[in-house]
C-alpha atoms as a PDB file:
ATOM      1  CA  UNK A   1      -6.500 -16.263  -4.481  1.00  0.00           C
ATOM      2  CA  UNK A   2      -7.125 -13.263  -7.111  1.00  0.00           C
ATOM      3  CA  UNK A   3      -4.269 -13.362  -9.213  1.00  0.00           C
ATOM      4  CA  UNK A   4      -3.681  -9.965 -10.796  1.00  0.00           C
ATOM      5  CA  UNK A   5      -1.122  -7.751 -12.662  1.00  0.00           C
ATOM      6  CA  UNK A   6      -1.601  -3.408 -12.752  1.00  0.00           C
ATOM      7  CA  UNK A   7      -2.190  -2.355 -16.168  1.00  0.00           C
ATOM      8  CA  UNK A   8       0.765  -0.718 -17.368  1.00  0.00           C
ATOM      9  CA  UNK A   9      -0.890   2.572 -18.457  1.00  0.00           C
ATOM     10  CA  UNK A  10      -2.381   2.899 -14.449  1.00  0.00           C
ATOM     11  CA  UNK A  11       1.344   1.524 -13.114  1.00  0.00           C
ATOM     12  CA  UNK A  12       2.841   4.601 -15.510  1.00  0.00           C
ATOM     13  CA  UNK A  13       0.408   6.943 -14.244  1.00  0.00           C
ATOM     14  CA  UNK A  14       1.485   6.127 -10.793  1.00  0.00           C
ATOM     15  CA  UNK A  15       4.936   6.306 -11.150  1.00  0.00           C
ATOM     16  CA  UNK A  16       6.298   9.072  -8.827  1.00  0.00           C
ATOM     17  CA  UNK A  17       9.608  10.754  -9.611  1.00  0.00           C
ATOM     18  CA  UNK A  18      11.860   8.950  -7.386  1.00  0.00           C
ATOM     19  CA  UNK A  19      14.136  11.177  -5.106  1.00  0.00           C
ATOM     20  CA  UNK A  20      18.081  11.064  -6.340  1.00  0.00           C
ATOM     21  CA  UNK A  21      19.726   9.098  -4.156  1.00  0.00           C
ATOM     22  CA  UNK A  22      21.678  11.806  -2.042  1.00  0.00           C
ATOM     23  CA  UNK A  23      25.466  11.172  -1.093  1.00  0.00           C
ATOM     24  CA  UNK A  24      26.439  13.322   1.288  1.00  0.00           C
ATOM     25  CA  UNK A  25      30.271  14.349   1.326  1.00  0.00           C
ATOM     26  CA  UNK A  26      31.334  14.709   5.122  1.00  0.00           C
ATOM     27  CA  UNK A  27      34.277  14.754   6.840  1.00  0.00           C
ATOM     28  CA  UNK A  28      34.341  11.061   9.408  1.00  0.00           C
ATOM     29  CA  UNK A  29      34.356  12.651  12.921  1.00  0.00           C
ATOM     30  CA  UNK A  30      33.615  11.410  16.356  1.00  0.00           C
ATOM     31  CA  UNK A  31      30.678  11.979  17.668  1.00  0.00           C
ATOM     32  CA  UNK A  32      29.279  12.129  21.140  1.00  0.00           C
ATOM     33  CA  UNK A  33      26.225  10.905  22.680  1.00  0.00           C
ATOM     34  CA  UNK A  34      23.632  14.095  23.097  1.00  0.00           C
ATOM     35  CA  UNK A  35      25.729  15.494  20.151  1.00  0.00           C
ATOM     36  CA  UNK A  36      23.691  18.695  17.755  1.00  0.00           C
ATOM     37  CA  UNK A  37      25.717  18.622  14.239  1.00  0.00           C
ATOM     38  CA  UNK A  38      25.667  21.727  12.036  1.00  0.00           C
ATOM     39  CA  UNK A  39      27.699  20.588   9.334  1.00  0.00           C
ATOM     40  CA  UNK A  40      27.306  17.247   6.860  1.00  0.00           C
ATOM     41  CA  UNK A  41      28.993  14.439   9.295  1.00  0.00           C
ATOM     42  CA  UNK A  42      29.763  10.499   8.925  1.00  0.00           C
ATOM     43  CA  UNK A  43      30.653   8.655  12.092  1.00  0.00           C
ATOM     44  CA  UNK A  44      33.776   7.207  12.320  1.00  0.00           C
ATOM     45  CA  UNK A  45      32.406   4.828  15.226  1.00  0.00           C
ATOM     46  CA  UNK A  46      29.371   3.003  16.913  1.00  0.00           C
ATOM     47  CA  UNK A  47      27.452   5.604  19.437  1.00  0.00           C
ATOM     48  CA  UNK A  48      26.120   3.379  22.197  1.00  0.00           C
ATOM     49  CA  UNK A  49      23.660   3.572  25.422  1.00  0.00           C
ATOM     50  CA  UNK A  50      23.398   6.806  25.153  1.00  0.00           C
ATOM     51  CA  UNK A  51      21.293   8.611  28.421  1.00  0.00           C
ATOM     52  CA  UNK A  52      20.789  11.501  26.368  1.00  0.00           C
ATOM     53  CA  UNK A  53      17.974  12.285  24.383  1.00  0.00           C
ATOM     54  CA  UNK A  54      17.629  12.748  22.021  1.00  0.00           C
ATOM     55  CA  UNK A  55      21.185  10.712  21.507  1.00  0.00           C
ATOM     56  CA  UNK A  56      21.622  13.036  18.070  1.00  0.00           C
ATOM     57  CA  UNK A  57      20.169  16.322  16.937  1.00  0.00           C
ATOM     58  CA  UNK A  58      20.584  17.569  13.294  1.00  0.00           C
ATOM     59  CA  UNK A  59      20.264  21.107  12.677  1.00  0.00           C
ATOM     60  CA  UNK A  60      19.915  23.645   9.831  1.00  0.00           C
ATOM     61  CA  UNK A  61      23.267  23.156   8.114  1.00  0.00           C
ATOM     62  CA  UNK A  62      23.619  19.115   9.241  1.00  0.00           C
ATOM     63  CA  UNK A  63      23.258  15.780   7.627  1.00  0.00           C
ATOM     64  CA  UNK A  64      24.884  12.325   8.581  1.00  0.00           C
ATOM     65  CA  UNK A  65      26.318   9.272   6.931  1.00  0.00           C
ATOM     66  CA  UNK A  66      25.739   6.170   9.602  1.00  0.00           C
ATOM     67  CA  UNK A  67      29.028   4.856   7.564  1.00  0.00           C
ATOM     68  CA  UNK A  68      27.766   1.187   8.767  1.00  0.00           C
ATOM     69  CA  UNK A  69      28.230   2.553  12.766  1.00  0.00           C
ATOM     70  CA  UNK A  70      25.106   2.119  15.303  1.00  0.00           C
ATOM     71  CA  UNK A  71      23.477   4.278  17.539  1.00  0.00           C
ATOM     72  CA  UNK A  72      21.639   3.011  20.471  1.00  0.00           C
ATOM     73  CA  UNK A  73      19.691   4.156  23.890  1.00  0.00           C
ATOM     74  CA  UNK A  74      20.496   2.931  26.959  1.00  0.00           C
ATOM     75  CA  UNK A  75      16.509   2.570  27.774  1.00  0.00           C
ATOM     76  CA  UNK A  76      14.285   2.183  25.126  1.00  0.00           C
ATOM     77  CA  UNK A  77      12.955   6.265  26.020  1.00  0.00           C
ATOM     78  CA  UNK A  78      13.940   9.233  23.629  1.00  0.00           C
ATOM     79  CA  UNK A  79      15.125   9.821  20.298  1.00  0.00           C
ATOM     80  CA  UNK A  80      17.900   7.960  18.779  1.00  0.00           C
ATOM     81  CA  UNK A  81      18.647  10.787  15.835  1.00  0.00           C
ATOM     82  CA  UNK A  82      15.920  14.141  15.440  1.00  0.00           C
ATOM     83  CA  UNK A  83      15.874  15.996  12.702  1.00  0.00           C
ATOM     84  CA  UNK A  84      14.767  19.367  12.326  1.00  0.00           C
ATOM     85  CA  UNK A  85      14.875  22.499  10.279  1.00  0.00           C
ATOM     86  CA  UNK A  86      14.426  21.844   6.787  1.00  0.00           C
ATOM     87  CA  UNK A  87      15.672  19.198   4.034  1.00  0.00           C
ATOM     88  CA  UNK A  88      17.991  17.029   6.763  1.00  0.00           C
ATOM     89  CA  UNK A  89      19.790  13.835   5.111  1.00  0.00           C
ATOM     90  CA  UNK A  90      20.357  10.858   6.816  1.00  0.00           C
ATOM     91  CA  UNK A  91      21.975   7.811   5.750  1.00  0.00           C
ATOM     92  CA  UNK A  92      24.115   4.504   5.893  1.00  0.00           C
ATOM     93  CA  UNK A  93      26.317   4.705   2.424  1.00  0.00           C
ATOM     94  CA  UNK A  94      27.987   1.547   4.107  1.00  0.00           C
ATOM     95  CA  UNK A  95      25.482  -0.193   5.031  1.00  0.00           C
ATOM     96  CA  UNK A  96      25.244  -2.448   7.849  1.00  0.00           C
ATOM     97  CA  UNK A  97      24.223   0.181  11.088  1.00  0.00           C
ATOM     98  CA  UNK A  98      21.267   0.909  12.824  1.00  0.00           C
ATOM     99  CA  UNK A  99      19.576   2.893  15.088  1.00  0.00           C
ATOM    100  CA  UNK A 100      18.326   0.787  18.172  1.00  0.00           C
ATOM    101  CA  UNK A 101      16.559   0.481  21.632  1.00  0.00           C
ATOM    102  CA  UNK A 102      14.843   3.793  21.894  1.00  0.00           C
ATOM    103  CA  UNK A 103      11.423   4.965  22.000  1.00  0.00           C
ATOM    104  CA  UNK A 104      11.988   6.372  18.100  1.00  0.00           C
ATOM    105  CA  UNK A 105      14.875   5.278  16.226  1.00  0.00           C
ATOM    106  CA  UNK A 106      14.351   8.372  13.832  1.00  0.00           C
ATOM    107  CA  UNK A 107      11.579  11.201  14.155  1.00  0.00           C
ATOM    108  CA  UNK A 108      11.357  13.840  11.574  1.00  0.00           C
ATOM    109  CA  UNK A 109      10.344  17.358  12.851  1.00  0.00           C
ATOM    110  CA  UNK A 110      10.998  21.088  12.029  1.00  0.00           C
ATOM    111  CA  UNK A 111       9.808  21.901   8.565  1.00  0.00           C
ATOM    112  CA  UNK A 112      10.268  18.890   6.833  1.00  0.00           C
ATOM    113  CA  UNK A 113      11.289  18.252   3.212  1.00  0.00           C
ATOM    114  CA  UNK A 114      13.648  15.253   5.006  1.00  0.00           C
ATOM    115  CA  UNK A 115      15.411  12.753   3.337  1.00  0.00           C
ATOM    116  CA  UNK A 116      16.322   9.464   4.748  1.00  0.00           C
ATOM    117  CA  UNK A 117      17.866   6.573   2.896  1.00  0.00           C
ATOM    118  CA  UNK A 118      19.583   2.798   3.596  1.00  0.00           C
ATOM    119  CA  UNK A 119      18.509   3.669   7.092  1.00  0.00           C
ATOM    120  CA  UNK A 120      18.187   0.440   9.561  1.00  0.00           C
ATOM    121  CA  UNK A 121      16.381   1.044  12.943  1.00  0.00           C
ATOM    122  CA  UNK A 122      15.118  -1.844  15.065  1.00  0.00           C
ATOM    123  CA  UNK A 123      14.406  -2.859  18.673  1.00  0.00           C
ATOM    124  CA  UNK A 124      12.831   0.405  19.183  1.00  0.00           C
ATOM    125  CA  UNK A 125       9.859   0.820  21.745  1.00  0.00           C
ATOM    126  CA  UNK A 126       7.324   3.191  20.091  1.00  0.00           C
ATOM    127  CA  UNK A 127       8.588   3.136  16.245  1.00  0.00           C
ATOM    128  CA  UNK A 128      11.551   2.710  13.885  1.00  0.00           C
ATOM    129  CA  UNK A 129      10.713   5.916  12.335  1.00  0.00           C
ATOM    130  CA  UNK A 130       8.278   9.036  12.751  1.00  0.00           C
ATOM    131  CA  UNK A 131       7.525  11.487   9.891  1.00  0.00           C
ATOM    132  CA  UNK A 132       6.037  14.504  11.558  1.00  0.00           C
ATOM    133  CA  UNK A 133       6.432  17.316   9.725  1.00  0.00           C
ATOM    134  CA  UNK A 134       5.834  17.691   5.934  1.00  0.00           C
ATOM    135  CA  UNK A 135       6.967  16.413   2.679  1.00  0.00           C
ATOM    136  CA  UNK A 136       9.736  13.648   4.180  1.00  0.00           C
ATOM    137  CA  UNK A 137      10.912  10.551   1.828  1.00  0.00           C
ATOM    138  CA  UNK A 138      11.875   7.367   3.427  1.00  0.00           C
ATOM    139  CA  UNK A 139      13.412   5.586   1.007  1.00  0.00           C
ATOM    140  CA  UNK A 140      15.454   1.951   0.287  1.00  0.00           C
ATOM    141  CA  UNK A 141      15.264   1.522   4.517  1.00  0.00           C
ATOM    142  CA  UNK A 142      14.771  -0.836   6.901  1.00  0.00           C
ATOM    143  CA  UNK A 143      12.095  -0.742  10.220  1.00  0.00           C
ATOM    144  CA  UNK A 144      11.999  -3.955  11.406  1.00  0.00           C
ATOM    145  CA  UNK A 145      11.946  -6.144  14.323  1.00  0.00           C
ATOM    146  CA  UNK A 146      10.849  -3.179  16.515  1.00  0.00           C
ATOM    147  CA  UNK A 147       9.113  -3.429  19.861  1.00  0.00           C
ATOM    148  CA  UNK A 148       6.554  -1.237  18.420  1.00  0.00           C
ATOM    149  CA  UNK A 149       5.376  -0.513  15.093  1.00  0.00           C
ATOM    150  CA  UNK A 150       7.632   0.000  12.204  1.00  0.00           C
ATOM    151  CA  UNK A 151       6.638   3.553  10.478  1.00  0.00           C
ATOM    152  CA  UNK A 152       4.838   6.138  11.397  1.00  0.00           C
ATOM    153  CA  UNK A 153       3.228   8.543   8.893  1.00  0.00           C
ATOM    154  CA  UNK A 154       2.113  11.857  11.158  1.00  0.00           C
ATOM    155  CA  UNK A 155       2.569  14.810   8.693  1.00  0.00           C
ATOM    156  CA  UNK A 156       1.124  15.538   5.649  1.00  0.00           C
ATOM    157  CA  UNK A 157       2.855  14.477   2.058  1.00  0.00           C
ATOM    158  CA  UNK A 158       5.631  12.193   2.873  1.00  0.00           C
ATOM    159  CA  UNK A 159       6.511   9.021   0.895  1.00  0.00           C
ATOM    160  CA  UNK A 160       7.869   5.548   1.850  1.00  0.00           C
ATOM    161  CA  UNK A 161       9.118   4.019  -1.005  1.00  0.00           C
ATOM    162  CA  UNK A 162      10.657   0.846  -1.484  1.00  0.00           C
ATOM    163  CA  UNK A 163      11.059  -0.106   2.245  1.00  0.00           C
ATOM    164  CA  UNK A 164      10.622  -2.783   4.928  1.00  0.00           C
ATOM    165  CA  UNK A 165       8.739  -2.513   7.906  1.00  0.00           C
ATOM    166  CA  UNK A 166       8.659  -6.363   9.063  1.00  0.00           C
ATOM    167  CA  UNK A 167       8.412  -8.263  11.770  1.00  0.00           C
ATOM    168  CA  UNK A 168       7.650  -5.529  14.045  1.00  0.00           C
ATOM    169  CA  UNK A 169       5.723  -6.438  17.343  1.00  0.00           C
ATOM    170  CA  UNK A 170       2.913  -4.155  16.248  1.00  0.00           C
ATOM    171  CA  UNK A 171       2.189  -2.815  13.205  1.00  0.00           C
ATOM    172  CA  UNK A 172       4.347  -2.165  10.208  1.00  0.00           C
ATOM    173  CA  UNK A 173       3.118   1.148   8.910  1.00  0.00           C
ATOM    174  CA  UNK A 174       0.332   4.017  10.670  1.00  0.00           C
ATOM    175  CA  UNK A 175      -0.724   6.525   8.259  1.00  0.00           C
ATOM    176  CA  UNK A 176      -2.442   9.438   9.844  1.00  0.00           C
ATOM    177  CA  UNK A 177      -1.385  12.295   7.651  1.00  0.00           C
ATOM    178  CA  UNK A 178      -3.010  13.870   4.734  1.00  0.00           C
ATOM    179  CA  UNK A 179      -1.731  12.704   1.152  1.00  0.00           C
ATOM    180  CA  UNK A 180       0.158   9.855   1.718  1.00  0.00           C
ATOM    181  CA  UNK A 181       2.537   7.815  -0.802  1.00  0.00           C
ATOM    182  CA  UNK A 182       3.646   4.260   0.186  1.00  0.00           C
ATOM    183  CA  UNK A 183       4.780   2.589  -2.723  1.00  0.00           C
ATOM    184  CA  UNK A 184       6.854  -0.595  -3.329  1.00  0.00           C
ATOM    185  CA  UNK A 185       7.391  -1.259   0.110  1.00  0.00           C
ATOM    186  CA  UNK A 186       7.247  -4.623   2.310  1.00  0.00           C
ATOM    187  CA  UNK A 187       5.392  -4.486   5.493  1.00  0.00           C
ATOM    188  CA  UNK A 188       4.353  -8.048   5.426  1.00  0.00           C
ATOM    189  CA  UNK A 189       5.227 -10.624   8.587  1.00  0.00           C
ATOM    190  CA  UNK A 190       4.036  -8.131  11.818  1.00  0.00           C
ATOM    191  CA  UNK A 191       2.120  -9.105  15.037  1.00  0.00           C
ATOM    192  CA  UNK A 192      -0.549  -6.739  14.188  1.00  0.00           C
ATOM    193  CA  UNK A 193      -1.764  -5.371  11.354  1.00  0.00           C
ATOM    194  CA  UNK A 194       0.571  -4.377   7.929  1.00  0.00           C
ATOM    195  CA  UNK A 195      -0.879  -1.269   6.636  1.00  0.00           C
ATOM    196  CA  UNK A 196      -2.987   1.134   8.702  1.00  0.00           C
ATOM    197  CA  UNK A 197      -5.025   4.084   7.478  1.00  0.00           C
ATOM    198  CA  UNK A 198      -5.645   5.706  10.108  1.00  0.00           C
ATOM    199  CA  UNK A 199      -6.976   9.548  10.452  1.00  0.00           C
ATOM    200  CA  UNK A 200      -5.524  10.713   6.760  1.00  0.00           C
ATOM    201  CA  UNK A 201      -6.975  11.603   3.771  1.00  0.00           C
ATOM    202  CA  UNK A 202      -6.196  11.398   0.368  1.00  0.00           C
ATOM    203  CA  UNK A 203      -2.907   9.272  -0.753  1.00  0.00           C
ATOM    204  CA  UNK A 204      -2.140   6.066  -2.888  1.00  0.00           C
ATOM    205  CA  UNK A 205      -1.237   3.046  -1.440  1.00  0.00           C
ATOM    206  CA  UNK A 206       0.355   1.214  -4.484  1.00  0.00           C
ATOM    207  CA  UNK A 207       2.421  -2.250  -5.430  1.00  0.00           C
ATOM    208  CA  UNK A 208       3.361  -2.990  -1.641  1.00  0.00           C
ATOM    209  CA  UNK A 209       3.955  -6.403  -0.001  1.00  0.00           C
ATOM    210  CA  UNK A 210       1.987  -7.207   2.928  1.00  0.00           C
ATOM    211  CA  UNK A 211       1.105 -10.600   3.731  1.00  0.00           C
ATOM    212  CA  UNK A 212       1.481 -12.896   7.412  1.00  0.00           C
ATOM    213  CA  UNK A 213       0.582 -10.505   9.256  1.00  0.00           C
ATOM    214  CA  UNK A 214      -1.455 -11.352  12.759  1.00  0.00           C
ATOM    215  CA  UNK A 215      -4.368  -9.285  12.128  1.00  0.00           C
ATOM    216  CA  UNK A 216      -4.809  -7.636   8.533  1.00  0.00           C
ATOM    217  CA  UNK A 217      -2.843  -7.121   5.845  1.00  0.00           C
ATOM    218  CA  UNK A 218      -4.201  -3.788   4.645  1.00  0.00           C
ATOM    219  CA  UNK A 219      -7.109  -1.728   6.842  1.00  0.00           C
ATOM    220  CA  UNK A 220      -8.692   1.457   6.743  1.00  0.00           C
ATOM    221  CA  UNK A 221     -10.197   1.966  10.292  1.00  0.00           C
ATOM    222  CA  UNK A 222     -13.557   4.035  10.886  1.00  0.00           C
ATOM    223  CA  UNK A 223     -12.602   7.459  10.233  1.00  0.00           C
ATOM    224  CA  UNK A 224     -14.866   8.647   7.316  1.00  0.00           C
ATOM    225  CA  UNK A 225     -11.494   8.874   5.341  1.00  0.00           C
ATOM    226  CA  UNK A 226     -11.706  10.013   1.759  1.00  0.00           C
ATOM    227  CA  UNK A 227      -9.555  10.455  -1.366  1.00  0.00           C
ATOM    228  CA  UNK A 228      -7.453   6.903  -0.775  1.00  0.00           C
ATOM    229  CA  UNK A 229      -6.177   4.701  -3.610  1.00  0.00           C
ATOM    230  CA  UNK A 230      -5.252   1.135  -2.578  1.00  0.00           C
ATOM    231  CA  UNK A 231      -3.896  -0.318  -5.931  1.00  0.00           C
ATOM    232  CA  UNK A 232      -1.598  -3.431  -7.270  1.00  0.00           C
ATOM    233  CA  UNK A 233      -1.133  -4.462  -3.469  1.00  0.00           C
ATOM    234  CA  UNK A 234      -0.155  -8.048  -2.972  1.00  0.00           C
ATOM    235  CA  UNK A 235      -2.222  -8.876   0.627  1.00  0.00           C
ATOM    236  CA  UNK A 236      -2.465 -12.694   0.687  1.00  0.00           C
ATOM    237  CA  UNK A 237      -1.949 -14.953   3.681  1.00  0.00           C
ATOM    238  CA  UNK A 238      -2.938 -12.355   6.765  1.00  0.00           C
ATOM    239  CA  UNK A 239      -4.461 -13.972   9.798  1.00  0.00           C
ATOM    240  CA  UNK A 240      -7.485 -11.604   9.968  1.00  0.00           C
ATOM    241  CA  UNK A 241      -8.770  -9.969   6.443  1.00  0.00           C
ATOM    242  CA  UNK A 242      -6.387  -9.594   4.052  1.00  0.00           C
ATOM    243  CA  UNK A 243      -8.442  -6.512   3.101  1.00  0.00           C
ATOM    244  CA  UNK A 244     -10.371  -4.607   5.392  1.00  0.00           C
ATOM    245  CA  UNK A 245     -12.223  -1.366   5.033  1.00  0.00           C
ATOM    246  CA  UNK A 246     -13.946  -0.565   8.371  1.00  0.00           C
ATOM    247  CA  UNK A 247     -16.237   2.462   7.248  1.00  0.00           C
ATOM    248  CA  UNK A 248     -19.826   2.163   6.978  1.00  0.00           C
ATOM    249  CA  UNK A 249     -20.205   1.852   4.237  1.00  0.00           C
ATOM    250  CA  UNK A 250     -17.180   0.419   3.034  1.00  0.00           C
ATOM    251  CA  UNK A 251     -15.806   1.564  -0.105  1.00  0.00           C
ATOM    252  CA  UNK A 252     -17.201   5.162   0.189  1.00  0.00           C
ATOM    253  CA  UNK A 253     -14.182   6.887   0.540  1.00  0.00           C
ATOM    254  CA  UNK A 254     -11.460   4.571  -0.878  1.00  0.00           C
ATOM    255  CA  UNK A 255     -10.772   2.542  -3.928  1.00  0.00           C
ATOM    256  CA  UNK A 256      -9.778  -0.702  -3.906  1.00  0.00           C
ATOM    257  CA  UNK A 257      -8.660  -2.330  -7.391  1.00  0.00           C
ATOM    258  CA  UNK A 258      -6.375  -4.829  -8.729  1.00  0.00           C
ATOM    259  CA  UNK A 259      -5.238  -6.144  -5.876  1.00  0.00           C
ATOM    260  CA  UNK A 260      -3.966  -9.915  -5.116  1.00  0.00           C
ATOM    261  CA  UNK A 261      -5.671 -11.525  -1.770  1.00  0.00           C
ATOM    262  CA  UNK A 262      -7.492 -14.371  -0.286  1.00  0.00           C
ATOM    263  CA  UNK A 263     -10.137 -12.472   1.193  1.00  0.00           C
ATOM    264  CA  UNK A 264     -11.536  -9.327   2.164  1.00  0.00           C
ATOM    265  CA  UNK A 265     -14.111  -7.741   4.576  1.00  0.00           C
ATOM    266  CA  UNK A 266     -16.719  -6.818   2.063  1.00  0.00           C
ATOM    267  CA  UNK A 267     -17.146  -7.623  -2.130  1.00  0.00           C
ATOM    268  CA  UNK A 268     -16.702  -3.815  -2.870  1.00  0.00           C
ATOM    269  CA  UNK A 269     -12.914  -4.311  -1.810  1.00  0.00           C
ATOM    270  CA  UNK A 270     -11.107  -5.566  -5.504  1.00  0.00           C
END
């Protein structure tokens, strides 16, 4: 195994400015399955099997504090909370919910610019979580044990940062947007792969976790992508390549350095 630490000066010049972790003052309320909030919310109660989809909408003017409560589908179709508009917030200050057994625990729409923090979502059919539009942050989260992959990436410039996405049936994180951040995150311990580049260009992949996974640990599939930093990623232990960068040739559109792993699809990868 390489055996490798990131230069400080390249770990500085990757630091991003973290987004402030965002308490949302709301008044506890119940809240009703099919429910669209307008106003900053935290449950005061579980939400459960809900028929409607999506079970929660937040609108301009909305956020929501889980406040340790779970939300769940009573099919694993549909939405368990969509956001849309602009700059939504959704959290757990409390710690201990989830969002669970739909076909998305939490997609991301409208406009973008969405926050979502201490979020749990597992069980869920299609993905934990979906960024679609622009500019999200998923931050200090949790998109595991899902019954499909852990995190979708769809829209251009959002961040995962200091996450898990483990243990999910498929894989733990899809990238298909443009300028990507995933960064301190653990997506190690999924039936397929860990990390997936797909269709995206441009973005840093930097200091994650991703090891025992059933196929590869990191991969970049065939798309001619370009502009991608893979950096200071600890890949070791995968069942396939820990390492794998399927263009031809490899290593023509994205760096690989200082990374820790057993081995890799081709000698360019580092």
């Amino acid at each position: 195994m390489k055996n490798v630490s990131v230069n400080p000066l390249k770990a500085v010049l990757l630091t991003v400015a973290g987004a402030a972790s965002i308490s949302v003052s709301g008044i506890a309320s119940a809240v009703s399955c099919g429910d669209v909030l307008t106003s900053a919310t935290v449950l005061s109660g579980d939400i459960l099997s809900c028929a409607i989809n999506p079970a929660l909408t937040l609108k301009e003017g909305a956020s929501l504090d889980l406040n340790g409560y779970t939300i769940s589908c009573d099919t694993p179709v549909g939405i368990g909370v969509r956001l849309v508009g602009a700059g939504r917030v959704l959290e757990d200050t409390a710690g201990g919910g989830s969002i669970e057994g739909c076909a998305t625990g939490v997609s991301a729409e409208g406009d973008g610019g969405h926050f979502i923090m201490g979020v749990s979502t597992t069980l869920n059919s299609l993905s934990g979580v979906t960024l679609w539009s622009t500019g999200n942050t998923l931050e200090a989260s949790y998109a595991n044990g899902n019954t499909g992959m852990g995190i979708r990436l769809m829209g251009d410039g959002s961040q995962v940062r200091t996450t898990e996405a483990t243990g999910n049936t498929l894989m733990g994180v899809k990238i298909v947007g443009n300028n990507s951040l995933l960064r301190d995150n653990d997506t190690s311990s999924n039936g397929a792969s860990g990390i997936v580049v797909a269709e995206g260009n441009g973005g840093i992949i930097a200091e994650n976790l991703s090891t025992d996974n059933g196929v590869n640990g990191i991969m970049v599939q065939p798309f001619a992508q370009t502009g991608w930093l893979i950096i200071g990623n600890d890949a070791a232990g995968n069942t396939g390549n820990d390492l794998n960068d399927q263009n031809v040739p490899p290593c023509t559109g994205t760096v690989w350095v200082l990374n820790t792993f057993d081995n890799a699809a081709d000698a360019c990868i580092q």
